[in-house]
Protein backbone atom coordinates (compact mmCIF):
# COMPACT_ATOMS: atom_id res chain seq x y z
CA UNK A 1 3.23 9.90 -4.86
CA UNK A 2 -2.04 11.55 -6.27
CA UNK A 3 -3.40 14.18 -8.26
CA UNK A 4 -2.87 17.35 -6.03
CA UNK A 5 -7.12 18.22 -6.53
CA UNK A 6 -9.29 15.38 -7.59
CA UNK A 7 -8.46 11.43 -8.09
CA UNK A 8 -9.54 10.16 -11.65
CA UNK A 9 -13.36 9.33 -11.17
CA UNK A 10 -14.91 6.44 -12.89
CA UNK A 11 -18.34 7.45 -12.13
CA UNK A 12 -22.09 6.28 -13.50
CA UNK A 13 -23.71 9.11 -15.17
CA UNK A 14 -26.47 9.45 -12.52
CA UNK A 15 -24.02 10.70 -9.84
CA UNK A 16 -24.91 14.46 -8.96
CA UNK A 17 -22.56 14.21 -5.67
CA UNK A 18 -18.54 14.26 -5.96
CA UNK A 19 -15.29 13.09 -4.34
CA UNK A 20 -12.10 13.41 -3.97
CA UNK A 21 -8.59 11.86 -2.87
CA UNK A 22 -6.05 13.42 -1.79
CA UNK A 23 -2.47 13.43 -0.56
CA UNK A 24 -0.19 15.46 0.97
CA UNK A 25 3.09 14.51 -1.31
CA UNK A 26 2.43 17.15 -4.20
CA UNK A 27 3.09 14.46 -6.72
CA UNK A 28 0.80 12.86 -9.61
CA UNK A 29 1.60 9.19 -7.42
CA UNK A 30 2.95 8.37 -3.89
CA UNK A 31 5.83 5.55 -3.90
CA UNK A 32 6.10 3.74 -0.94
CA UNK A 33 8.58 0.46 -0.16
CA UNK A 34 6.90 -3.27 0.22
CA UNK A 35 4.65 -2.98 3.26
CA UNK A 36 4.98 0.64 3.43
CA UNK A 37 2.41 3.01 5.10
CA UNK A 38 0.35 5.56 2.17
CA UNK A 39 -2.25 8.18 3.75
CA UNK A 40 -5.39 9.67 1.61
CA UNK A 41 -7.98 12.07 2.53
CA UNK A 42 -11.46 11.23 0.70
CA UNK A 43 -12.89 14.07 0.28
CA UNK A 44 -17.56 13.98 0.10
CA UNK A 45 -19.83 16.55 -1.54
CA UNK A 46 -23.42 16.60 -2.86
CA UNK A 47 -24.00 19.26 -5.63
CA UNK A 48 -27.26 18.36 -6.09
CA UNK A 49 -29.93 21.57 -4.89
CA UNK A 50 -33.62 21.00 -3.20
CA UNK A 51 -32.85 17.25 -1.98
CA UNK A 52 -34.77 16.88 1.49
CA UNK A 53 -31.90 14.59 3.15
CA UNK A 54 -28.92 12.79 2.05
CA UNK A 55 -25.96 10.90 3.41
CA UNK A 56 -22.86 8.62 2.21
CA UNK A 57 -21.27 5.57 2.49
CA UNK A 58 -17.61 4.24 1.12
CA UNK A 59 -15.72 0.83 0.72
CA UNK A 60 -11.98 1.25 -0.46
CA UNK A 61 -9.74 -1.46 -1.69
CA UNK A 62 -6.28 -1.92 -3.43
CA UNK A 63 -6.03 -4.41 -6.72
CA UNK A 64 -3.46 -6.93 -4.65
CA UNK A 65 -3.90 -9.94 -2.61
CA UNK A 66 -1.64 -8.25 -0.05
CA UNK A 67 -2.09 -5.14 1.42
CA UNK A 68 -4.88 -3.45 2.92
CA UNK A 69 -6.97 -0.31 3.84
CA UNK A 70 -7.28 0.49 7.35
CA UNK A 71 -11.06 1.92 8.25
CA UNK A 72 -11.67 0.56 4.59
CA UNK A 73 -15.73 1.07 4.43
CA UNK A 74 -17.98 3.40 6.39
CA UNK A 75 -19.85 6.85 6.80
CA UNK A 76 -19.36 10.17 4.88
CA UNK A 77 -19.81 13.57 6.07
CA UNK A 78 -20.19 16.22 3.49
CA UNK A 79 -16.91 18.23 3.02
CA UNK A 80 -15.09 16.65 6.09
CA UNK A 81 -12.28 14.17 5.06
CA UNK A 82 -12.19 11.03 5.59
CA UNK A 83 -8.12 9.31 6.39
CA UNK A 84 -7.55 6.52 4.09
CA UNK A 85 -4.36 4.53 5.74
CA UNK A 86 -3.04 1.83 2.76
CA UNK A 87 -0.35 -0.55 3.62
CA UNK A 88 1.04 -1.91 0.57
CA UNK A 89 1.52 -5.30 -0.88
CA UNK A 90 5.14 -7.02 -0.36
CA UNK A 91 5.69 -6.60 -4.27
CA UNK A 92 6.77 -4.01 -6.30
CA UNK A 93 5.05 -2.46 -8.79
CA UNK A 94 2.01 -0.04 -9.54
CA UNK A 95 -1.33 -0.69 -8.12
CA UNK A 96 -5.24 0.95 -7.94
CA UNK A 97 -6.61 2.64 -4.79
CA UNK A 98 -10.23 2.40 -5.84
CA UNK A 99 -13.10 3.85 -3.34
CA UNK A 100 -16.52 2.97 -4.20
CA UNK A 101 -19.26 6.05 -2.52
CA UNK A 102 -23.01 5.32 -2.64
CA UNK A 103 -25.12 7.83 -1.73
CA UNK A 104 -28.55 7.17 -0.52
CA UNK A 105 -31.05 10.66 -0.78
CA UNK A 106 -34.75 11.75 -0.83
CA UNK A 107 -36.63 13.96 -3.03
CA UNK A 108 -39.75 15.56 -2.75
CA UNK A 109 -42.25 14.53 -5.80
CA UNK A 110 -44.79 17.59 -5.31
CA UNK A 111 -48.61 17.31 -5.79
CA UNK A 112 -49.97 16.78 -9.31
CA UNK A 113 -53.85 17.17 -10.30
CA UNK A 114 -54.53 13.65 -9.73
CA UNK A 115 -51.94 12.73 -7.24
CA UNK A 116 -50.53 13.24 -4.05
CA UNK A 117 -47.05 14.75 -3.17
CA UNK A 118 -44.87 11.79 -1.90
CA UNK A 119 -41.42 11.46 -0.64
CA UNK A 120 -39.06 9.05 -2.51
CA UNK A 121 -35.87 7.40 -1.46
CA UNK A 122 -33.41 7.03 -4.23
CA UNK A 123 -29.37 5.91 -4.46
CA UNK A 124 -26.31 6.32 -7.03
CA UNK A 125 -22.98 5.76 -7.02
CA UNK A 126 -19.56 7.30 -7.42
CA UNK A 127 -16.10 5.57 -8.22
CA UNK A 128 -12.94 7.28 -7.47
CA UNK A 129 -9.24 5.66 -8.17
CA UNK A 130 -5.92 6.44 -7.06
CA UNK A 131 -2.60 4.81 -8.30
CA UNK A 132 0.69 3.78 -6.52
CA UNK A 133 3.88 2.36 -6.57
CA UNK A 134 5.66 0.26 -4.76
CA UNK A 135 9.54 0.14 -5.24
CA UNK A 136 12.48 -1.22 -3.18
CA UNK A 137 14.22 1.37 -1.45
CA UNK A 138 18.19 2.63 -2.26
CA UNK A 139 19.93 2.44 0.93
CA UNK A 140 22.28 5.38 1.01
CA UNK A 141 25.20 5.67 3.57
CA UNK A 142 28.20 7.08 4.66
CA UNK A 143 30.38 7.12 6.93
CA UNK A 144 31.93 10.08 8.64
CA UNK A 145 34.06 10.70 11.48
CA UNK A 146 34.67 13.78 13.87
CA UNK A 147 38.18 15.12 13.90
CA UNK A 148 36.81 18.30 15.10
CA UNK A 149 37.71 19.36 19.05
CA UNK A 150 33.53 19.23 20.04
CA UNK A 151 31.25 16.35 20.05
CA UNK A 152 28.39 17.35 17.11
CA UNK A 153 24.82 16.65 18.25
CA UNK A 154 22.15 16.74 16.15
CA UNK A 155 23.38 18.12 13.25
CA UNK A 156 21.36 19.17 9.95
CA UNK A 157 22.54 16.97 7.01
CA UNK A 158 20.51 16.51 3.52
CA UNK A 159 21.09 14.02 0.68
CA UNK A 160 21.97 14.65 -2.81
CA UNK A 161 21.79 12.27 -6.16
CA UNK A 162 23.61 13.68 -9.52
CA UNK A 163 23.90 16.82 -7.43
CA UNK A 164 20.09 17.63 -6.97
CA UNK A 165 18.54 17.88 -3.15
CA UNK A 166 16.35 14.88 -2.42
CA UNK A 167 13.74 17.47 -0.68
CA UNK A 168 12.23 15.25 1.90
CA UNK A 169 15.72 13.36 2.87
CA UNK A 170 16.60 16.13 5.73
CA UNK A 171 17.95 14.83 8.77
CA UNK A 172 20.14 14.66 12.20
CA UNK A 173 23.43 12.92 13.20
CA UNK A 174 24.92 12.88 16.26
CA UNK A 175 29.07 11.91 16.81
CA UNK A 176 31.50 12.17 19.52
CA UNK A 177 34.87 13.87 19.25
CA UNK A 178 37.48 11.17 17.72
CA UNK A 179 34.26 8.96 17.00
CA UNK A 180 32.38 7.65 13.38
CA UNK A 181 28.42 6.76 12.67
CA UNK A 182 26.63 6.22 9.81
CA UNK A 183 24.33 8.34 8.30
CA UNK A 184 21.63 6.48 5.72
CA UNK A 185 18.40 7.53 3.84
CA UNK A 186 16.04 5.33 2.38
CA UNK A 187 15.65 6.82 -1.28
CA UNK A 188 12.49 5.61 -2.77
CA UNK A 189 12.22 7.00 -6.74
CA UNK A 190 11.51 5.35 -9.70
CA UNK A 191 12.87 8.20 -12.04
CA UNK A 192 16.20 6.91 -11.88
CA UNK A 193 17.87 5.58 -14.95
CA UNK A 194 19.82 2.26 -15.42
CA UNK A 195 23.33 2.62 -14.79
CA UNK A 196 25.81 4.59 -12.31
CA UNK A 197 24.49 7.33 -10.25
CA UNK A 198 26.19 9.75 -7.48
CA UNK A 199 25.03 10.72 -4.14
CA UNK A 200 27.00 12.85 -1.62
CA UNK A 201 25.62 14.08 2.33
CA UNK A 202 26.27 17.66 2.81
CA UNK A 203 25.62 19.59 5.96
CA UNK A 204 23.96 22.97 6.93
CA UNK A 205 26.13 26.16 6.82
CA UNK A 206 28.66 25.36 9.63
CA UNK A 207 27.13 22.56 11.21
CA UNK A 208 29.72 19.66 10.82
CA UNK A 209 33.01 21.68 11.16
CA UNK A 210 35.67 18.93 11.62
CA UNK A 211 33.91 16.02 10.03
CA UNK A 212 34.85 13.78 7.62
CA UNK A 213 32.80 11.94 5.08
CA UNK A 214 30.83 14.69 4.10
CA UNK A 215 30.57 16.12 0.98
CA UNK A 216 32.10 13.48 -0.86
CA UNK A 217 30.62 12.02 -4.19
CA UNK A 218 29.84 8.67 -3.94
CA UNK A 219 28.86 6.25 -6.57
CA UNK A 220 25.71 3.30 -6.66
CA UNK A 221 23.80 1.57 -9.53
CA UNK A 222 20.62 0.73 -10.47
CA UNK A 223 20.44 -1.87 -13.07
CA UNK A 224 17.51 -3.37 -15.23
CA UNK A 225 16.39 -6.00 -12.89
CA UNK A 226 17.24 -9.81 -12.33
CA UNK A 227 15.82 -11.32 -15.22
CA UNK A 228 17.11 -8.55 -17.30
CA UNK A 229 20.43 -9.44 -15.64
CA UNK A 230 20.34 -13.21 -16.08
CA UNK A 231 19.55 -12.79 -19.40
CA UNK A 232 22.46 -10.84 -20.45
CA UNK A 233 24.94 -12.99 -18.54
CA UNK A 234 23.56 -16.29 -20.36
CA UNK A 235 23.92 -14.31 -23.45
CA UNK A 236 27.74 -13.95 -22.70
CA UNK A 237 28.38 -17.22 -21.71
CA UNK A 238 26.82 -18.80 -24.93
CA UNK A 239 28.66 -16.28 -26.99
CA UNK A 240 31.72 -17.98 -24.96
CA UNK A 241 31.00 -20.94 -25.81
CA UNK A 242 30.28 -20.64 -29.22
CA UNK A 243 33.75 -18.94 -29.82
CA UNK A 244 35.34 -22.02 -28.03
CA UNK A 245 33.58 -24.47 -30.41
CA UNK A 246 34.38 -22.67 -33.44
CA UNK A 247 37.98 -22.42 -32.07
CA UNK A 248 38.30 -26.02 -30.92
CA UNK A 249 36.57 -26.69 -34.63
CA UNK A 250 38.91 -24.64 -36.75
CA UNK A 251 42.32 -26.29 -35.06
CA UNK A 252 44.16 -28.79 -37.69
CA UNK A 253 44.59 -32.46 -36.11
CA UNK A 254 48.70 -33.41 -35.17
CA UNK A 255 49.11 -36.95 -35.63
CA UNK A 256 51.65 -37.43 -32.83
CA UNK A 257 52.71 -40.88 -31.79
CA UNK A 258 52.22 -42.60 -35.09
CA UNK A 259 55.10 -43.98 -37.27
CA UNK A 260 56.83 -41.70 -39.47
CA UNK A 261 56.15 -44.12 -42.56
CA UNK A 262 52.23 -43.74 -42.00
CA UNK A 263 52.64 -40.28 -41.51
């Protein structure tokens, strides 16, 4: 989930040309799943007056040894985007779409007293970045079941978590009379706090009369992550055995089996 207008630009200061990346997710970052798919628009245009030609070149890359770019390096044409395809590395976590632009222009030096005018070739360069994350998905499903008297066919659903609308999680079902199916959405966030959450399916005005399933609150969990886990479990089972040491410790010694006069 990009800056709506311009990507942060790490630029040198001779640049007089800018650029842009873009995305249509209306968020400051995309999140995509491992090995997802991410589109950008790079976005090309010279600000700089009286140059006699000009044109552009790009090479894009992401900060991972997996992943990629698709069309990851050629041409520019001024103020005519440029799709950017990323498909991400098989880890989570955030990561750096960085596209390097160098720009290769002519000027005209005009005549001087004591010298000719000449035509001079020049370059510069331009550095834009864009950031992303990569998070495992939240599979969430239900199950419903049609104890209506028609088969339902393409009927509007959307998801909900702690009774908000996930805005992009719209979609169909399709169930028989007397039949169930399963209805799942792949929830990537990363807003999501440790701990219990609800979700619950609900369908358009009308659309699912007769089904069951929907509407109901259901519960998941997302939790601090497997070392974070581990680590609190070992903590519990030392505290355990601690306790049983100091028990075992603290327990007087029964001298059973030994003659009463030595007792």
């Amino acid at each position: 989930m990009l800056f709506s207008g311009a990507a942060a630009v790490v630029a040198d200061d001779s640049a007089a040309f800018s650029a842009t990346i873009t995305d249509d997710s209306g968020l400051d970052y995309q999140i995509v799943e491992p090995k997802g798919s991410l589109t950008y628009t790079l976005t090309y245009t010279e600000e700089e007056e009286g140059l006699k030609s000009y044109s552009a070149t790009y090479n894009a890359t992401i900060n991972a040894s997996t992943g990629s770019v698709s069309t990851s390096s050629g041409s520019l044409t001024e103020k005519v985007g440029k799709t950017l395809t990323v498909t991400a590395p098989e880890d989570t976590g955030t990561y750096k779409l960085t596209v390097v632009i160098t720009e290769k222009y002519t000027v005209e030096i005009p005549a001087t007293d004591d010298k000719a005018a000449e035509t001079v070739e020049k370059s510069r360069t331009l550095t834009v970045e864009e950031m992303f994350k990569v998070v495992e998905p939240i599979e969430l499903k239900v199950t419903v079941k049609n104890n209506g008297h028609v088969d339902i066919i393409d009927a509007d659903v959307s998801f909900f978590v702690d009774g908000v609308k996930i805005e992009d999680s719209n979609t169909t079902y399709s169930v028989a009379v007397g039949e169930t199916t399963d209805i799942t959405y792949k929830y990537l966030t990363d807003k999501l706090s440790a701990g219990s959450h609800t979700f619950q399916v609900k369908p358009s005005e009308n659309a699912s009369v007769g089904v069951l399933g929907l509407d109901e609150e259901h519960t998941f969990y997302i939790d601090q992550g497997s070392t974070d886990y581990m680590s609190y479990i070992m903590a519990i089972i030392f505290i355990v055995i601690l306790i049983g040491c100091a028990w075992v410790l603290r327990k007087p010694v029964k001298n059973y089996g030994k003659p009463k006069n030595r007792r």
